[in-house]
PDB file of N, CA and C in Angstrom:
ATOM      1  N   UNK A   1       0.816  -1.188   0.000  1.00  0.00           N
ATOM      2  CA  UNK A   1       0.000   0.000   0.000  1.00  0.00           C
ATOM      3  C   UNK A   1       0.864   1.257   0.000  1.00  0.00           C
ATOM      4  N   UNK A   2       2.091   1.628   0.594  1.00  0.00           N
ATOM      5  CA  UNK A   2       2.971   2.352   0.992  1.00  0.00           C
ATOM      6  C   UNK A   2       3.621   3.024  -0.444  1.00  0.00           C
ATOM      7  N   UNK A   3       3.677   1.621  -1.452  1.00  0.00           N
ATOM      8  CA  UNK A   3       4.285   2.044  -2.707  1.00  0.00           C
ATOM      9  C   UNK A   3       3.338   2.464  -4.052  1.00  0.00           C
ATOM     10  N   UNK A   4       2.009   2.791  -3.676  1.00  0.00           N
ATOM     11  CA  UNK A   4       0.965   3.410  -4.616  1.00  0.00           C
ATOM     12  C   UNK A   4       1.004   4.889  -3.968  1.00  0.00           C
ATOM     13  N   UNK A   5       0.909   5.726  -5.139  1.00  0.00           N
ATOM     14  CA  UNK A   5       0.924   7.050  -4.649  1.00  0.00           C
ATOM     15  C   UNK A   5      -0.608   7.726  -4.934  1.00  0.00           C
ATOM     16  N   UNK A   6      -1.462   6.559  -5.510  1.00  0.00           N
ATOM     17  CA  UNK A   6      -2.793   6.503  -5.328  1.00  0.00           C
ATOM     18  C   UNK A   6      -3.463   6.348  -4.044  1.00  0.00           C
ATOM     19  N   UNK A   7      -2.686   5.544  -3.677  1.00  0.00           N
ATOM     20  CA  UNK A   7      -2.965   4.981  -2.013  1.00  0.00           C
ATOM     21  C   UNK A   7      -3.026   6.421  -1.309  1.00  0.00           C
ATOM     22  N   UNK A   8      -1.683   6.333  -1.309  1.00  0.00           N
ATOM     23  CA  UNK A   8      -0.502   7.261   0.471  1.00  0.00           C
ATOM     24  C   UNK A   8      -1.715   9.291  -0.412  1.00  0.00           C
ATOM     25  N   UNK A   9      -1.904   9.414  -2.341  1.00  0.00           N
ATOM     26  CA  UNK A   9      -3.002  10.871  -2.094  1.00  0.00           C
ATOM     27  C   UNK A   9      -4.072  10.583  -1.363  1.00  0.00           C
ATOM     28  N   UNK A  10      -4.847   9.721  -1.680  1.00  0.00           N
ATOM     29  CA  UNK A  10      -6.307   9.067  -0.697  1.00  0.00           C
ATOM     30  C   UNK A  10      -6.177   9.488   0.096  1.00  0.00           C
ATOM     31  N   UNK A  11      -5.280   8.572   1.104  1.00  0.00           N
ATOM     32  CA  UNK A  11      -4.835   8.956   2.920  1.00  0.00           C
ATOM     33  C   UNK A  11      -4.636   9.818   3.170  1.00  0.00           C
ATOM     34  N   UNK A  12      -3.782  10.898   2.398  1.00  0.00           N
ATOM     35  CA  UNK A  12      -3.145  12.004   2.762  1.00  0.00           C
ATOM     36  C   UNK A  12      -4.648  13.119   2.540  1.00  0.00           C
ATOM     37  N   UNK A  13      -5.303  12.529   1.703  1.00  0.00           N
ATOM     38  CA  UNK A  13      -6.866  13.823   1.527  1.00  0.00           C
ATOM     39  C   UNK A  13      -7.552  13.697   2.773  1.00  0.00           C
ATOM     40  N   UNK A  14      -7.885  12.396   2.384  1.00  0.00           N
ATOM     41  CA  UNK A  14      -8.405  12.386   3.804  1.00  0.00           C
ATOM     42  C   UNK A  14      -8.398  12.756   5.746  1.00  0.00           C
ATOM     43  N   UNK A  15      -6.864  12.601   5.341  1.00  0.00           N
ATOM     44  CA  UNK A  15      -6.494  12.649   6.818  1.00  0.00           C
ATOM     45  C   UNK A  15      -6.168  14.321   7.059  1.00  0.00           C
ATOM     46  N   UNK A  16      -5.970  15.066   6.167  1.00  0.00           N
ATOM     47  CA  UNK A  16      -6.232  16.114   6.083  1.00  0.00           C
ATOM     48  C   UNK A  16      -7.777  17.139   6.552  1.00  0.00           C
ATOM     49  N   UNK A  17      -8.961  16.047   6.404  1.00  0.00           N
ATOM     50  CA  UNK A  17     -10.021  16.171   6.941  1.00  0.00           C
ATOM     51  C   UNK A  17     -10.655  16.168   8.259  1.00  0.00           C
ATOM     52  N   UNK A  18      -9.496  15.566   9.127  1.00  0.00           N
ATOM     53  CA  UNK A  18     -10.110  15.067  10.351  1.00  0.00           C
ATOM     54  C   UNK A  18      -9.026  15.982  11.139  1.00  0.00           C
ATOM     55  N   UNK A  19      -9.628  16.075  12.673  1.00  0.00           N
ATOM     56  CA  UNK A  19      -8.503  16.681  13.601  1.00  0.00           C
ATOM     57  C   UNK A  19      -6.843  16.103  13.379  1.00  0.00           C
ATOM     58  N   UNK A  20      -6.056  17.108  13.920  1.00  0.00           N
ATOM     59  CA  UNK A  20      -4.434  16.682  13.309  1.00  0.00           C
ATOM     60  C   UNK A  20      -4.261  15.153  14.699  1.00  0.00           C
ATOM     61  N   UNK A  21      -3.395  14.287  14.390  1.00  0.00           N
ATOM     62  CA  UNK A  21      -3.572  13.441  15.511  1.00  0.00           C
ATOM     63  C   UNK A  21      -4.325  12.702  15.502  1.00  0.00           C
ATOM     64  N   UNK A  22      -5.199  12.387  14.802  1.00  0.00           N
ATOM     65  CA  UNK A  22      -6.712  11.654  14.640  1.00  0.00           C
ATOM     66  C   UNK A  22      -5.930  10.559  13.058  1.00  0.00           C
ATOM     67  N   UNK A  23      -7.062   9.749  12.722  1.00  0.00           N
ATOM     68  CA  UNK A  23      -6.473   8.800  11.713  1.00  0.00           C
ATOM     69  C   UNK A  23      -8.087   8.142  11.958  1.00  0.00           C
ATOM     70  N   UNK A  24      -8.624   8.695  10.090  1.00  0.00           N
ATOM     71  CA  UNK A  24      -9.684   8.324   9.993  1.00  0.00           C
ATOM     72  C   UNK A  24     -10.369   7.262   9.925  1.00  0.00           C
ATOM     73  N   UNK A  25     -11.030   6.893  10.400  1.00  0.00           N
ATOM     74  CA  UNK A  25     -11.701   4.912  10.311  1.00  0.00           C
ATOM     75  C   UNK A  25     -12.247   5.188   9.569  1.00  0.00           C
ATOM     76  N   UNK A  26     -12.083   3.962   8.303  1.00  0.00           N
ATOM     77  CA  UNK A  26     -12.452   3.520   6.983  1.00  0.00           C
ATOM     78  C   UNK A  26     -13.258   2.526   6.917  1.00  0.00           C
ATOM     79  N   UNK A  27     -13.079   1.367   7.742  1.00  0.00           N
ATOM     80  CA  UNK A  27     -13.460  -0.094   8.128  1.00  0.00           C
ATOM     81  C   UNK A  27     -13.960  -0.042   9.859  1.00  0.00           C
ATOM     82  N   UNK A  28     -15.221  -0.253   9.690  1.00  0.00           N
ATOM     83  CA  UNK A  28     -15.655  -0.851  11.300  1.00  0.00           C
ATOM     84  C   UNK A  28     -16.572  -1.498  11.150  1.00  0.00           C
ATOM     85  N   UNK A  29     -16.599  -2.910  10.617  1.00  0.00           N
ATOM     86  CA  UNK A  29     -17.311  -3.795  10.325  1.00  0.00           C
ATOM     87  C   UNK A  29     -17.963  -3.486   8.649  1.00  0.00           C
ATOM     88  N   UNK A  30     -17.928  -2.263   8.392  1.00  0.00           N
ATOM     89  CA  UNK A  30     -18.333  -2.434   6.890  1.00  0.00           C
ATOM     90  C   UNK A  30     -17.704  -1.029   7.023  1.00  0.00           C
ATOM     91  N   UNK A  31     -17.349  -0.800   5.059  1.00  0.00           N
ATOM     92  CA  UNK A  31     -16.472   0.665   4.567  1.00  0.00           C
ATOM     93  C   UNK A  31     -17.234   1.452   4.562  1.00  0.00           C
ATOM     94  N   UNK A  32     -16.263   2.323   5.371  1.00  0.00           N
ATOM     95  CA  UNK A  32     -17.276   3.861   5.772  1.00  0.00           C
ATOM     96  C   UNK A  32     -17.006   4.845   4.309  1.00  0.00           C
ATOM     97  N   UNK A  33     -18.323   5.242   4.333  1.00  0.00           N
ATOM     98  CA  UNK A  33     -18.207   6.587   3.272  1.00  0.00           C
ATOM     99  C   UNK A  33     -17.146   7.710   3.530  1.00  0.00           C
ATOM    100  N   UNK A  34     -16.433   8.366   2.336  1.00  0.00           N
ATOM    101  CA  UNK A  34     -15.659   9.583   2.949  1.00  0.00           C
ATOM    102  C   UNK A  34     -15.721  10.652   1.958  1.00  0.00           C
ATOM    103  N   UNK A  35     -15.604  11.645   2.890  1.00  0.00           N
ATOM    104  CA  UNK A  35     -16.153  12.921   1.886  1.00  0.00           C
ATOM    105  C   UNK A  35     -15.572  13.068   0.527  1.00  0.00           C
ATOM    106  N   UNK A  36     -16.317  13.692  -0.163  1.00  0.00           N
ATOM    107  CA  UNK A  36     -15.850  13.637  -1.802  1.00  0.00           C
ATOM    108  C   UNK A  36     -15.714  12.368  -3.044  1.00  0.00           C
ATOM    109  N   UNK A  37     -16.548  11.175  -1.836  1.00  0.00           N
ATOM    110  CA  UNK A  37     -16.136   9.671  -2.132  1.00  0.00           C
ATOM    111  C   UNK A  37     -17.256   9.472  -2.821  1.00  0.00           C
ATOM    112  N   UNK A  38     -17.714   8.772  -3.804  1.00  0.00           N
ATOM    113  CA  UNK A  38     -18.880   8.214  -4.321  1.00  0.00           C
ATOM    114  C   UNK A  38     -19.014   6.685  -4.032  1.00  0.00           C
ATOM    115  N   UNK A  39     -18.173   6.032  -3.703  1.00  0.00           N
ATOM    116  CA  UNK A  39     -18.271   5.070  -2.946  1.00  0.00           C
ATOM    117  C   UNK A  39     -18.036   4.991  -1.240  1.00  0.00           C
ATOM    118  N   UNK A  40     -17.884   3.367  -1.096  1.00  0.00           N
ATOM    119  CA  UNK A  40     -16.881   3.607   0.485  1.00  0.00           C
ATOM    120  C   UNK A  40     -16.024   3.416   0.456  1.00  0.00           C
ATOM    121  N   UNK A  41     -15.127   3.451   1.470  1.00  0.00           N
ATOM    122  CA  UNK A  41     -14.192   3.084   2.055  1.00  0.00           C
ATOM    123  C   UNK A  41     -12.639   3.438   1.354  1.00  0.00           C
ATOM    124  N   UNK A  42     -12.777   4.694   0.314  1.00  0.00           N
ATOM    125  CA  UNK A  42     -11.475   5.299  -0.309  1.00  0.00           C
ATOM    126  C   UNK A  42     -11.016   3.895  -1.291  1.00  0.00           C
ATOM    127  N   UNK A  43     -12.066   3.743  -2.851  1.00  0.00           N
ATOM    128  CA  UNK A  43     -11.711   2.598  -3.881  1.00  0.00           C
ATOM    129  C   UNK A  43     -10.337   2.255  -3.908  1.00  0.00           C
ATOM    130  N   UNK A  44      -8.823   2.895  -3.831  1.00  0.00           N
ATOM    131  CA  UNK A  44      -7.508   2.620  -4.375  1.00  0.00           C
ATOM    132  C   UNK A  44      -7.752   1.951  -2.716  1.00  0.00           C
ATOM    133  N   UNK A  45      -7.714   2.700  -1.651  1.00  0.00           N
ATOM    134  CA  UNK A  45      -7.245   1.842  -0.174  1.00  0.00           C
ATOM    135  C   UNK A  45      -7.905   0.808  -0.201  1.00  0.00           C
ATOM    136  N   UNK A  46      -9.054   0.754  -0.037  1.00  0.00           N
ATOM    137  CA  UNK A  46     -10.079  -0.421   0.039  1.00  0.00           C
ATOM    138  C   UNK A  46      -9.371  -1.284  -0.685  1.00  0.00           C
ATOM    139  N   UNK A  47      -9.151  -1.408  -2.587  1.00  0.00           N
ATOM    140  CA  UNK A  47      -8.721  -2.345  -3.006  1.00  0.00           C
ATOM    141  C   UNK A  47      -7.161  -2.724  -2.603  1.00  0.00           C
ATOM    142  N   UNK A  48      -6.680  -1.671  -2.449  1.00  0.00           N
ATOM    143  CA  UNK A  48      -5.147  -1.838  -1.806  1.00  0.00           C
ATOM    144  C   UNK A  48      -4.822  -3.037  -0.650  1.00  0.00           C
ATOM    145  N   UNK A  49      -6.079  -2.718  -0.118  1.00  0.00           N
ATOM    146  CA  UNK A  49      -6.107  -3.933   1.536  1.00  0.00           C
ATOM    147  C   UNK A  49      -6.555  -5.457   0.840  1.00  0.00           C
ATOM    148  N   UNK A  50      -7.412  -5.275  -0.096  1.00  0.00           N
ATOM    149  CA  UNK A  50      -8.081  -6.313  -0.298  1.00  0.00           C
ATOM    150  C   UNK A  50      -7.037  -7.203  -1.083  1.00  0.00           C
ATOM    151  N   UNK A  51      -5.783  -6.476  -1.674  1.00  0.00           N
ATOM    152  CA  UNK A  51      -4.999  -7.262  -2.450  1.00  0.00           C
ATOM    153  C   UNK A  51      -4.342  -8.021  -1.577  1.00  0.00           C
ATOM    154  N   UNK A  52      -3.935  -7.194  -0.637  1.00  0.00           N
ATOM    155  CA  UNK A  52      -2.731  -7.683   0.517  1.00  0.00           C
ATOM    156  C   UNK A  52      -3.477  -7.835   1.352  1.00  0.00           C
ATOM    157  N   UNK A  53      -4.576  -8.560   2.130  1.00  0.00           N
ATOM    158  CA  UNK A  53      -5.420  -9.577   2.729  1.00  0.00           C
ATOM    159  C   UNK A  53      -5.674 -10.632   1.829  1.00  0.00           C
ATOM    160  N   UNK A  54      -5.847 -10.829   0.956  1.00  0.00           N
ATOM    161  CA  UNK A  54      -6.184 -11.685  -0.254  1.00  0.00           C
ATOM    162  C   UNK A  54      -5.300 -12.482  -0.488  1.00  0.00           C
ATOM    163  N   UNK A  55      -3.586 -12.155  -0.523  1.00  0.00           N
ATOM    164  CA  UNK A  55      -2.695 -12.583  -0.902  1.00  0.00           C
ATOM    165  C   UNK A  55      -1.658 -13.084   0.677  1.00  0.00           C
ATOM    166  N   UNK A  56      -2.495 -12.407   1.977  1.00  0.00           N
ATOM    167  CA  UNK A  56      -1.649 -12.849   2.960  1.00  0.00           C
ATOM    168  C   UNK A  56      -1.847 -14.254   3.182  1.00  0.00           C
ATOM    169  N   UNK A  57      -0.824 -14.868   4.180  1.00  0.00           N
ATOM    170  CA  UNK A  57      -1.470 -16.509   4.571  1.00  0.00           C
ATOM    171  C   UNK A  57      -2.807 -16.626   4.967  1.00  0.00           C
ATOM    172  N   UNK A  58      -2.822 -17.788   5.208  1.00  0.00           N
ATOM    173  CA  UNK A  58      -4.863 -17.952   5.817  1.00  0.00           C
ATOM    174  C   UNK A  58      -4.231 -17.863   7.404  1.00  0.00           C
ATOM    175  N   UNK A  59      -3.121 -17.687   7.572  1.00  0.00           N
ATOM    176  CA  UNK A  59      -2.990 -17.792   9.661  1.00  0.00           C
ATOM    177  C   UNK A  59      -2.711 -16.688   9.450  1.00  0.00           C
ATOM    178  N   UNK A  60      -2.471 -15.717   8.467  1.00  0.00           N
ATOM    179  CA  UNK A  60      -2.502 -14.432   8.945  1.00  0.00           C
ATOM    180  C   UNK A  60      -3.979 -13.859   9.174  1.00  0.00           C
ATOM    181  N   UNK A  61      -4.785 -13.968   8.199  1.00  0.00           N
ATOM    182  CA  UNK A  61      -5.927 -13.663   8.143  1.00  0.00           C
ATOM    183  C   UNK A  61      -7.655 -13.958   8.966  1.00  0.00           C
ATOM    184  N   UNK A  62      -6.956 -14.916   9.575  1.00  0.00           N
ATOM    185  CA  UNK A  62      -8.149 -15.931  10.493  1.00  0.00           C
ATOM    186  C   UNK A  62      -7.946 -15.809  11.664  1.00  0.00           C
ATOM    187  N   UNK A  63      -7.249 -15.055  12.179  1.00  0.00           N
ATOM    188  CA  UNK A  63      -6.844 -15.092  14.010  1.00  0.00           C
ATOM    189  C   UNK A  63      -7.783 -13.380  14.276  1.00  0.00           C
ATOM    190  N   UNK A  64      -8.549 -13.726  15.587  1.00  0.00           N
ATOM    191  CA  UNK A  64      -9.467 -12.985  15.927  1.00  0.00           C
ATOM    192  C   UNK A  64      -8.648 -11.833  16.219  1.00  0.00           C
ATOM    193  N   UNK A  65      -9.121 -10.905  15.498  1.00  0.00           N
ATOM    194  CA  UNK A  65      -8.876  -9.510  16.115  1.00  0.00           C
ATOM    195  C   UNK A  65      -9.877  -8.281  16.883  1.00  0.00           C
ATOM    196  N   UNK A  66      -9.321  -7.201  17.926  1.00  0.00           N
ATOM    197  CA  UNK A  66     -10.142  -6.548  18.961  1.00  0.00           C
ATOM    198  C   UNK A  66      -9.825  -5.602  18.651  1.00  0.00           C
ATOM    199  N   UNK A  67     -10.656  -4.596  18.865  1.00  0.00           N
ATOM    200  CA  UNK A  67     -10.314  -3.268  18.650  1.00  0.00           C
ATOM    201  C   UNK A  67      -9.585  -2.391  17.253  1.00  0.00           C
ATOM    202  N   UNK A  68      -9.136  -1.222  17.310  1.00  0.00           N
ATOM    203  CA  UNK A  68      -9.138  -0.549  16.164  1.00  0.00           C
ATOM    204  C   UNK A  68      -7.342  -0.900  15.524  1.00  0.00           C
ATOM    205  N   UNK A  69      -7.059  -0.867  14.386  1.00  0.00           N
ATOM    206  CA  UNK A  69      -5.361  -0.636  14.118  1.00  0.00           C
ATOM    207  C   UNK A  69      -4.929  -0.223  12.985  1.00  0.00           C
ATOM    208  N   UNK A  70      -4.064   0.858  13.278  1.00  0.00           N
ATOM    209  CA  UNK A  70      -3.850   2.354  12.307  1.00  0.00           C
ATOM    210  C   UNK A  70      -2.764   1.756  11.650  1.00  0.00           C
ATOM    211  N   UNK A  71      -3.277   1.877  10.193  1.00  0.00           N
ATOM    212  CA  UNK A  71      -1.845   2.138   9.058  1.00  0.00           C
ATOM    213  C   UNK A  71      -1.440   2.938   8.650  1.00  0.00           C
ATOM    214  N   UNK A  72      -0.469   2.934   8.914  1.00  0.00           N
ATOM    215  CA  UNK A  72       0.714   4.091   8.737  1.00  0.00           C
ATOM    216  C   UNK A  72       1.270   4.066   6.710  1.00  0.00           C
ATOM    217  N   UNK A  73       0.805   5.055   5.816  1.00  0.00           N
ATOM    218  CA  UNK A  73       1.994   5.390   4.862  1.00  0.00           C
ATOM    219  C   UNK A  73       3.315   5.853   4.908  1.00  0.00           C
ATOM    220  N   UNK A  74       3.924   5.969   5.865  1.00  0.00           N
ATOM    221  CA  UNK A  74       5.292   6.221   5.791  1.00  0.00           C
ATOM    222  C   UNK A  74       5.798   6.381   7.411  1.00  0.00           C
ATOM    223  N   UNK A  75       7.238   6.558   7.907  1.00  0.00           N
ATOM    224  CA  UNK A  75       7.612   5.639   9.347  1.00  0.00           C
ATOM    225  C   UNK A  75       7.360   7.216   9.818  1.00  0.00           C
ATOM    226  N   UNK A  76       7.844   7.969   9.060  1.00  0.00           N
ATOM    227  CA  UNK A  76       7.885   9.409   9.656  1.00  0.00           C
ATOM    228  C   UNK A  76       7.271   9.593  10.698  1.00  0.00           C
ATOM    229  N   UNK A  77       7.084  10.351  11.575  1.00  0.00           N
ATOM    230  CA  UNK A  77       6.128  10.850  12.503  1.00  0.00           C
ATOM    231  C   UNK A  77       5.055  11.945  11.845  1.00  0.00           C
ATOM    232  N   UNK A  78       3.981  11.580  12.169  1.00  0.00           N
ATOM    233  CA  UNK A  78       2.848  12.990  11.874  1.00  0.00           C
ATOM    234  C   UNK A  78       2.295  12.382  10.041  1.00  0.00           C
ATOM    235  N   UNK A  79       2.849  11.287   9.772  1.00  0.00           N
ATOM    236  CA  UNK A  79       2.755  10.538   8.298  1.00  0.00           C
ATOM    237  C   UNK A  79       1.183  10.451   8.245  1.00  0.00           C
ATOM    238  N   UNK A  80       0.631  10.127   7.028  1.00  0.00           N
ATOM    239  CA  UNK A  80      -0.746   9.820   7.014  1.00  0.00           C
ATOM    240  C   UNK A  80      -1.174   8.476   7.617  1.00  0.00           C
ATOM    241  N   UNK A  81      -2.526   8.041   8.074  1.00  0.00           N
ATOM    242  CA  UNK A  81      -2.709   6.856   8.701  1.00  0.00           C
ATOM    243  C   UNK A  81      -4.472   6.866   8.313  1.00  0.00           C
ATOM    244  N   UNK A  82      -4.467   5.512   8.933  1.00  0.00           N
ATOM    245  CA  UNK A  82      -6.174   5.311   8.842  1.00  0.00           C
ATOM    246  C   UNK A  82      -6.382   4.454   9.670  1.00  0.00           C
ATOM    247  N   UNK A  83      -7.731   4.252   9.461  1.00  0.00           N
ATOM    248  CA  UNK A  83      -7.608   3.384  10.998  1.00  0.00           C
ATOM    249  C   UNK A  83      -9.072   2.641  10.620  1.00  0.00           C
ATOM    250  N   UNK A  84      -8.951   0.902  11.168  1.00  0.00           N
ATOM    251  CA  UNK A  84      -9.774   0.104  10.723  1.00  0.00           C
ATOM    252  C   UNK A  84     -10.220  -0.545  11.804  1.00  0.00           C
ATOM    253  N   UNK A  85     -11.276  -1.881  12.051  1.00  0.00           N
ATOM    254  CA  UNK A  85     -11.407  -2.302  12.953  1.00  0.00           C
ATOM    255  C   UNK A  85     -12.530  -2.391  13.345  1.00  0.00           C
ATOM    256  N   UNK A  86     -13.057  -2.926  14.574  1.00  0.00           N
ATOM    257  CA  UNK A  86     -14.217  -3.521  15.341  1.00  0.00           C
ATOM    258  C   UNK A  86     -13.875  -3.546  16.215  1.00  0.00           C
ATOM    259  N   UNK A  87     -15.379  -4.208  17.410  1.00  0.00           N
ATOM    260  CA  UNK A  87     -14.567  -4.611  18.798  1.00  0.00           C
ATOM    261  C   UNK A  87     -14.482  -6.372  18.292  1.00  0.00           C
ATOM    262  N   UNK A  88     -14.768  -6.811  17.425  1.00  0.00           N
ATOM    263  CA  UNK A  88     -14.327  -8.282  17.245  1.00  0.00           C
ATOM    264  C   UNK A  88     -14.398  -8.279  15.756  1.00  0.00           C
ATOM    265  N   UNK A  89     -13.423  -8.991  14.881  1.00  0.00           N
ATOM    266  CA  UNK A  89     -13.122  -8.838  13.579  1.00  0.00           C
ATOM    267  C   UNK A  89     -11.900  -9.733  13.012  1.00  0.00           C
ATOM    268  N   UNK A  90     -11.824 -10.192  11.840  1.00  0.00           N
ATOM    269  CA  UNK A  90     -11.160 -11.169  11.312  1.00  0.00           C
ATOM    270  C   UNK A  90     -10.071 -10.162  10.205  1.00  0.00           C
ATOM    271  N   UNK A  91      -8.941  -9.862   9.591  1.00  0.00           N
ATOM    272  CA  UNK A  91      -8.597  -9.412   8.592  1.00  0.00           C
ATOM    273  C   UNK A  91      -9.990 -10.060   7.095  1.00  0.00           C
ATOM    274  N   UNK A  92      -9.751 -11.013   7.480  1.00  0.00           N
ATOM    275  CA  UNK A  92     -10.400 -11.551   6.079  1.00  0.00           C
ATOM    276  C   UNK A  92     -12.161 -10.946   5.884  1.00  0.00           C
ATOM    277  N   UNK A  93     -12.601 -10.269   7.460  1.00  0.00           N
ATOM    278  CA  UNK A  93     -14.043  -9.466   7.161  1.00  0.00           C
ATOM    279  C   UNK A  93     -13.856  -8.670   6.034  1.00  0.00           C
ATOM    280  N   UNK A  94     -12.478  -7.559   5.703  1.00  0.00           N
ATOM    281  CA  UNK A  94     -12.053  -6.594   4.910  1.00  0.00           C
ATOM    282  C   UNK A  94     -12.895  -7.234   3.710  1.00  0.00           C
ATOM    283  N   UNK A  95     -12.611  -8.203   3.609  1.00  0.00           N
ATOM    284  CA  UNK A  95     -12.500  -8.638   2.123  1.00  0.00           C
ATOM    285  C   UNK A  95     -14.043  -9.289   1.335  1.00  0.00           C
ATOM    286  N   UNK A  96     -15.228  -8.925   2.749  1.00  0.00           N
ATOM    287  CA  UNK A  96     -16.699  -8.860   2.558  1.00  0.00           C
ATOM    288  C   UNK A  96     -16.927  -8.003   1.952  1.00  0.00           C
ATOM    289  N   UNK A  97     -18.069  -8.079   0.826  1.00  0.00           N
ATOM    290  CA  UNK A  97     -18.917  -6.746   0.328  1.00  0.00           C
ATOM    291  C   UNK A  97     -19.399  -5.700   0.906  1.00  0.00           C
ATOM    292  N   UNK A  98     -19.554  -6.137   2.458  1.00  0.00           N
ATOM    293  CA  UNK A  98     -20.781  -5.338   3.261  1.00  0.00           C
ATOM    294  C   UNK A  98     -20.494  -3.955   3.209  1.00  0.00           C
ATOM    295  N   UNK A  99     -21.247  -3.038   3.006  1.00  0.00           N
ATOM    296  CA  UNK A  99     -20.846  -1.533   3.069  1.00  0.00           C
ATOM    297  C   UNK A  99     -22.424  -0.894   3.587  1.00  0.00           C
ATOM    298  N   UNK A 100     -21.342   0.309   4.228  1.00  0.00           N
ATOM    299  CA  UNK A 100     -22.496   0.994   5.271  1.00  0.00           C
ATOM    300  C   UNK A 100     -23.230   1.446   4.713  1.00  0.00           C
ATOM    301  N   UNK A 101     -24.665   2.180   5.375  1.00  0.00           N
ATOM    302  CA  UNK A 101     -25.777   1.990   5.041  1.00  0.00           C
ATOM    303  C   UNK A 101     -25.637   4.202   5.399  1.00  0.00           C
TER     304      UNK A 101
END
């Protein structure tokens, strides 16, 4: 995701939108709409995750996950991020149709 510069403009629009320090949730059980978006969940990120969930192992993808966890485009400090998650959730949910209502 880090090496699309489709990706890291998305993130960077977005995260530009929200308080500084903040890192917008995209994913919480289904892809959230984002401003200027005609779909959900930012199409290049969304598919970006779905490649690299798709292509990770199945023990990466099947072990229960809690709570929210921010990706970072670059190590920098203050870098763009987003932030995905549930209070209970699988990587491989990402890769459901479901989208918010």
């Amino acid at each position: 995701m880090r090496e699309s510069a489709r990706v890291r403009a998305e993130v960077a629009r977005v995260q530009a939108q929200v308080s500084p320090g903040r890192a917008p949730l995209l994913w919480n059980g289904a892809w959230l709409r984002s401003e200027g978006q005609d779909g959900e969940g930012l199409a290049a990120v969304r598919q970006a995750i779905a490649v690299e969930v798709a292509f990770a192992p199945a023990a990466c993808r099947a072990p229960p996950m809690r709570g929210l966890v921010v990706l970072t485009m670059a190590d920098q400090p203050g870098s763009p991020r987003i932030a995905l998650g549930s209070a209970n959730w699988r990587w491989s949910d990402l890769l459901e149709a479901r989208r918010s209502r």
